[in-house]
C-alpha atoms as a PDB file:
ATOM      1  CA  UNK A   1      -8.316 -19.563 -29.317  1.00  0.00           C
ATOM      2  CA  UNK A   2      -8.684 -15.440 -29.032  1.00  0.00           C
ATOM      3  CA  UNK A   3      -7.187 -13.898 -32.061  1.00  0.00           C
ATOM      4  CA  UNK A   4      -4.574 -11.141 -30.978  1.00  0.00           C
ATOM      5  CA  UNK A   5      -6.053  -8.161 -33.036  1.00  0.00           C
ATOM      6  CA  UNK A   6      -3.953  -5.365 -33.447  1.00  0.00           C
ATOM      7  CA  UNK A   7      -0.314  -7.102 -32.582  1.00  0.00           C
ATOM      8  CA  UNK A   8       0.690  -7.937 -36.655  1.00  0.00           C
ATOM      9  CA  UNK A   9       1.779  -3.986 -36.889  1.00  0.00           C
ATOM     10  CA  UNK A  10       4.121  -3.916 -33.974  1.00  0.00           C
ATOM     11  CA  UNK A  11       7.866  -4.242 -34.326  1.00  0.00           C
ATOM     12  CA  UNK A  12      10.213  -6.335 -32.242  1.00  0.00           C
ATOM     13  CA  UNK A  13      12.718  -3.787 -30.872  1.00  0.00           C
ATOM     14  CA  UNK A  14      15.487  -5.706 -31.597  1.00  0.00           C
ATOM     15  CA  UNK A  15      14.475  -5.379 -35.050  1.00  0.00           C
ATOM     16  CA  UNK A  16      14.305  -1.595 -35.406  1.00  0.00           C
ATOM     17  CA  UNK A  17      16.955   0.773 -36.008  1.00  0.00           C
ATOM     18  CA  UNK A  18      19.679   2.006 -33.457  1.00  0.00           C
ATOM     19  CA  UNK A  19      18.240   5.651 -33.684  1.00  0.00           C
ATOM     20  CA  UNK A  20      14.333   4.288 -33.149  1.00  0.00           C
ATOM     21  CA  UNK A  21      15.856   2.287 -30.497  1.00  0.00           C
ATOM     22  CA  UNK A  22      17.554   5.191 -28.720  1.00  0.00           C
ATOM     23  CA  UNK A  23      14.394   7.331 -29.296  1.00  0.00           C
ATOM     24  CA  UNK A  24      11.959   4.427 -27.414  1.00  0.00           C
ATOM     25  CA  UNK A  25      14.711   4.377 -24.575  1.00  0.00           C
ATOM     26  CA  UNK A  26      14.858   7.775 -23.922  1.00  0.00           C
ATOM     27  CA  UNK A  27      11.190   8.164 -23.758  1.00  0.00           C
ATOM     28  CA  UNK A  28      11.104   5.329 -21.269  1.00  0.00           C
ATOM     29  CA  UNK A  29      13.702   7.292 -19.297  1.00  0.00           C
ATOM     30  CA  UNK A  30      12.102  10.409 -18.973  1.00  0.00           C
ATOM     31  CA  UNK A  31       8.905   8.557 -18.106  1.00  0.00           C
ATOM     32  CA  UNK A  32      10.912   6.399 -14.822  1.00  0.00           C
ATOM     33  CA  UNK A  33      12.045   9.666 -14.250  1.00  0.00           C
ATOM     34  CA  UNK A  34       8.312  11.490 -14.129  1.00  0.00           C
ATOM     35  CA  UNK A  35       7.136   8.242 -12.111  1.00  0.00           C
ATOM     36  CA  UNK A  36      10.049   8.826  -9.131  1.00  0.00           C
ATOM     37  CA  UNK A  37       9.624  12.193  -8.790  1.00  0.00           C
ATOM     38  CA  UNK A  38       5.694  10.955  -8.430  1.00  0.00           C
ATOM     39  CA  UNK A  39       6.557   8.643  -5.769  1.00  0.00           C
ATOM     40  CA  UNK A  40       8.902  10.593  -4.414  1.00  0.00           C
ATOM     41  CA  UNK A  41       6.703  13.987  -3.819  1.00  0.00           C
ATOM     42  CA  UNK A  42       3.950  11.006  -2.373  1.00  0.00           C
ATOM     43  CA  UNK A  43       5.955   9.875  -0.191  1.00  0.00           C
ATOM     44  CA  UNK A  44       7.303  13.737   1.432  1.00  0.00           C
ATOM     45  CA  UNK A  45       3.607  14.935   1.437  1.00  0.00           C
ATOM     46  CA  UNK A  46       2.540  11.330   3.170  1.00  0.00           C
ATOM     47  CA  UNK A  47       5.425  12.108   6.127  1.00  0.00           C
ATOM     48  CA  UNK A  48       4.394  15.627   6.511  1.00  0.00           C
ATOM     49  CA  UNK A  49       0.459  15.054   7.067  1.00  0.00           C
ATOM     50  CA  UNK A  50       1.693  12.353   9.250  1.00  0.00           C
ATOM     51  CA  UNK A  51       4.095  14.106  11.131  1.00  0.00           C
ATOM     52  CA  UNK A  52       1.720  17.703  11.663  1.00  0.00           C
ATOM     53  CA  UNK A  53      -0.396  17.874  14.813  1.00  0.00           C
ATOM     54  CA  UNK A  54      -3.810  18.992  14.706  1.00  0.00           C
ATOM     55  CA  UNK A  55      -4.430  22.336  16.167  1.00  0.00           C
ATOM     56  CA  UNK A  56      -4.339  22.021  20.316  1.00  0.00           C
ATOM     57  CA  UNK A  57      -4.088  18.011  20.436  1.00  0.00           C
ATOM     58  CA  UNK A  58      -0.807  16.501  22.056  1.00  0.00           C
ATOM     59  CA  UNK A  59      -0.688  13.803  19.245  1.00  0.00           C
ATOM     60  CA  UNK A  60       0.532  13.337  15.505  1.00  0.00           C
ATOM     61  CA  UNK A  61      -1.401  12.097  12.542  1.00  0.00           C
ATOM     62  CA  UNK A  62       0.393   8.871  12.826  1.00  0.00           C
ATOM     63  CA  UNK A  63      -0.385   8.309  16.366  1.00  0.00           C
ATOM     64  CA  UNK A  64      -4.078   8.753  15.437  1.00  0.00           C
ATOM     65  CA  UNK A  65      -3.551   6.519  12.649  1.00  0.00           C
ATOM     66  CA  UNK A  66      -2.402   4.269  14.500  1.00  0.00           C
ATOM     67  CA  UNK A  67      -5.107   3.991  16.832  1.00  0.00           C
ATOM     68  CA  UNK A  68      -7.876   4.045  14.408  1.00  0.00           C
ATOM     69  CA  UNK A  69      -6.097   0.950  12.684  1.00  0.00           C
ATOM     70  CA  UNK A  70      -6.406  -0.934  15.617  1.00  0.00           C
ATOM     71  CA  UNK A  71      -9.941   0.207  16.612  1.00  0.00           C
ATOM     72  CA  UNK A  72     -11.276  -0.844  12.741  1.00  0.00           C
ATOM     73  CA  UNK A  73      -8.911  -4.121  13.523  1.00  0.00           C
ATOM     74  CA  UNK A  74     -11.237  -4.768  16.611  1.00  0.00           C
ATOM     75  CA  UNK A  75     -13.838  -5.180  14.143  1.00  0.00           C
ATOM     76  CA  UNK A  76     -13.861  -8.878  12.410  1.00  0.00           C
ATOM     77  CA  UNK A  77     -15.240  -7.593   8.966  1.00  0.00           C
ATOM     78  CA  UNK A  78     -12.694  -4.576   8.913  1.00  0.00           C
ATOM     79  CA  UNK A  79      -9.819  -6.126   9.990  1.00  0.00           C
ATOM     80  CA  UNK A  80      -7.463  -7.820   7.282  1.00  0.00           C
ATOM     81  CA  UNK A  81      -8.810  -4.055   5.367  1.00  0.00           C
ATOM     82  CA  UNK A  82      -7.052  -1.858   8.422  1.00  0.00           C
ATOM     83  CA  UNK A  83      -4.014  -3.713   8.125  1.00  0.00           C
ATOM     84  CA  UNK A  84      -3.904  -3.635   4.242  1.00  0.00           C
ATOM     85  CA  UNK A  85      -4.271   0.085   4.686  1.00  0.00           C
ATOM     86  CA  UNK A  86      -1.556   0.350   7.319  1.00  0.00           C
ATOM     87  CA  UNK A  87       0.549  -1.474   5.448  1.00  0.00           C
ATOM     88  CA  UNK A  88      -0.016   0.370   2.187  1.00  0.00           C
ATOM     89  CA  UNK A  89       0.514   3.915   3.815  1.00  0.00           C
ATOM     90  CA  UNK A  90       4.089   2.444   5.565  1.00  0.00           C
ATOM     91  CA  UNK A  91       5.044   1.447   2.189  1.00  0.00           C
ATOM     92  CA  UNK A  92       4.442   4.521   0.794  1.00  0.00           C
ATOM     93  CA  UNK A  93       5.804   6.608   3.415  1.00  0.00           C
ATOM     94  CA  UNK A  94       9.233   4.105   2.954  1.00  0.00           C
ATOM     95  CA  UNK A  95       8.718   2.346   6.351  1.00  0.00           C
ATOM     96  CA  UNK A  96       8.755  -1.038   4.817  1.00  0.00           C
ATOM     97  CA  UNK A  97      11.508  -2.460   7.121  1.00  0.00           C
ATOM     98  CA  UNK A  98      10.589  -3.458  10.509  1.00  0.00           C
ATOM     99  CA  UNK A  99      10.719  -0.551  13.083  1.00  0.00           C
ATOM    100  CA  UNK A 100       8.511   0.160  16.071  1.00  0.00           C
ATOM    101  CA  UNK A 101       5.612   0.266  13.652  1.00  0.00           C
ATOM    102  CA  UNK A 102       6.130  -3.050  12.351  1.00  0.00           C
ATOM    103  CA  UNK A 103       5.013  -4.041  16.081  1.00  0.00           C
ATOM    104  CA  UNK A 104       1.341  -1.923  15.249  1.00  0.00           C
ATOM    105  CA  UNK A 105       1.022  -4.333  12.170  1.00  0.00           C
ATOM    106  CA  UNK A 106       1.565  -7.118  14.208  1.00  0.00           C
ATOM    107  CA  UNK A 107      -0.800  -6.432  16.566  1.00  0.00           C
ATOM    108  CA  UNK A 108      -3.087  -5.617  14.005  1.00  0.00           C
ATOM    109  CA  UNK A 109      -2.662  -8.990  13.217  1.00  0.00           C
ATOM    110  CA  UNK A 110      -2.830 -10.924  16.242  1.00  0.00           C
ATOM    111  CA  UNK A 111      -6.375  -8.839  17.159  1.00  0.00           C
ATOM    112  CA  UNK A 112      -7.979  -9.575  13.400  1.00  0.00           C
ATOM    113  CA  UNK A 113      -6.891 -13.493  14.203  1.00  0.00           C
ATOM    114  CA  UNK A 114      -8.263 -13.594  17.639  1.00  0.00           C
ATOM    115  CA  UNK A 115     -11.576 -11.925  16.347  1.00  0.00           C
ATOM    116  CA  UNK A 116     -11.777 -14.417  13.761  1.00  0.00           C
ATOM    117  CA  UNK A 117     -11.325 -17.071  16.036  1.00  0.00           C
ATOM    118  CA  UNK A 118     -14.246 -15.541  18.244  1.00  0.00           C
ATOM    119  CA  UNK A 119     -16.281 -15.580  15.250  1.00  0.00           C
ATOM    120  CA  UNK A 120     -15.531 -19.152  14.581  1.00  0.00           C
ATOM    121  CA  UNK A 121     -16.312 -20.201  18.127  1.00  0.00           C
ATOM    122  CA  UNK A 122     -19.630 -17.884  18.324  1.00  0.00           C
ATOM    123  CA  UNK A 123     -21.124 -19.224  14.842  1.00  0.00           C
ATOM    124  CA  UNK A 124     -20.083 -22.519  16.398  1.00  0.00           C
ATOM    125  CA  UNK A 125     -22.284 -21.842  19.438  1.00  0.00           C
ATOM    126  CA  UNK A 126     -25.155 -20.629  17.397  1.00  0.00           C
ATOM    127  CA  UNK A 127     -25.783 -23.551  15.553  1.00  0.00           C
ATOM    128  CA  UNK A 128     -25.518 -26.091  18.814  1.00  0.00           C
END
C-alpha cells in the first residue's frame, strides 16, 4: 500500500486554534472571492466577443459560432468535440438553462448520432 509522504505534519483544523482557524478562513474567502471575479470578468468578455459583429458582416460571433458547430458536427470524428465546445462556451457565458440555443445543442446532437449511424451502416457495407 502507497505510503502517504508528507501528510504526518498537517493539522486537522478542528484541532487548531480559533485565531489559526479564522486566519485559514479568511484566506479561503478572499481566494472564492479572486475566483468569482475570475469567472465573472470570463463570462462579460465571453458575451461581448459574442455579441460584436465583424466589420461589414450582417451576423454576430454567436451566429457564426453557431454555424461552425454544426458544420464540425457534420463531421463524424469532430462531432461529440463541437458539442463539448458549445456546451462549454454556453456554460461559461451562463446560458446553461434551456433557451433557443439549447435547440443548436440538440441538433448538434441529433446530426453527430445520425453520422454515427452512417458510419455504422457504411463500415457494415465495407466488410460484406
Amino acid at each position: 500500500m502507497k505510503e502517504n509522504k508528507g501528510h504526518e505534519n498537517l493539522i486537522p483544523f478542528d484541532e487548531r486554534t480559533e485565531e489559526e482557524q479564522r486566519k485559514i478562513a479568511k484566506k479561503g474567502g478572499k481566494a472564492s472571492g479572486e475566483a468569482r471575479r475570475r469567472k465573472r470578468d470570463m463570462r462579460e468578455l465571453m458575451k461581448l466577443m459574442l455579441e460584436e459583429k465583424p466589420k461589414g458582416k450582417d451576423y454576430t460571433y454567436s451566429q457564426r459560432l453557431t454555424e461552425s458547430m454544426l458544420t464540425i458536427a457534420s463531421n463524424p470524428k469532430q462531432g461529440a468535440a463541437a458539442v463539448r465546445a458549445y456546451e462549454t462556451i454556453l456554460h461559461i457565458i451562463g446560458q446553461d438553462e434551456p433557451e433557443p440555443k439549447q435547440d443548436a445543442i440538440d441538433l448538434l446532437k441529433t446530426i453527430l448520432k445520425e453520422n454515427r449511424k452512417n458510419a455504422e451502416l457504411q463500415t457494415e457495407q465495407e466488410t460484406e
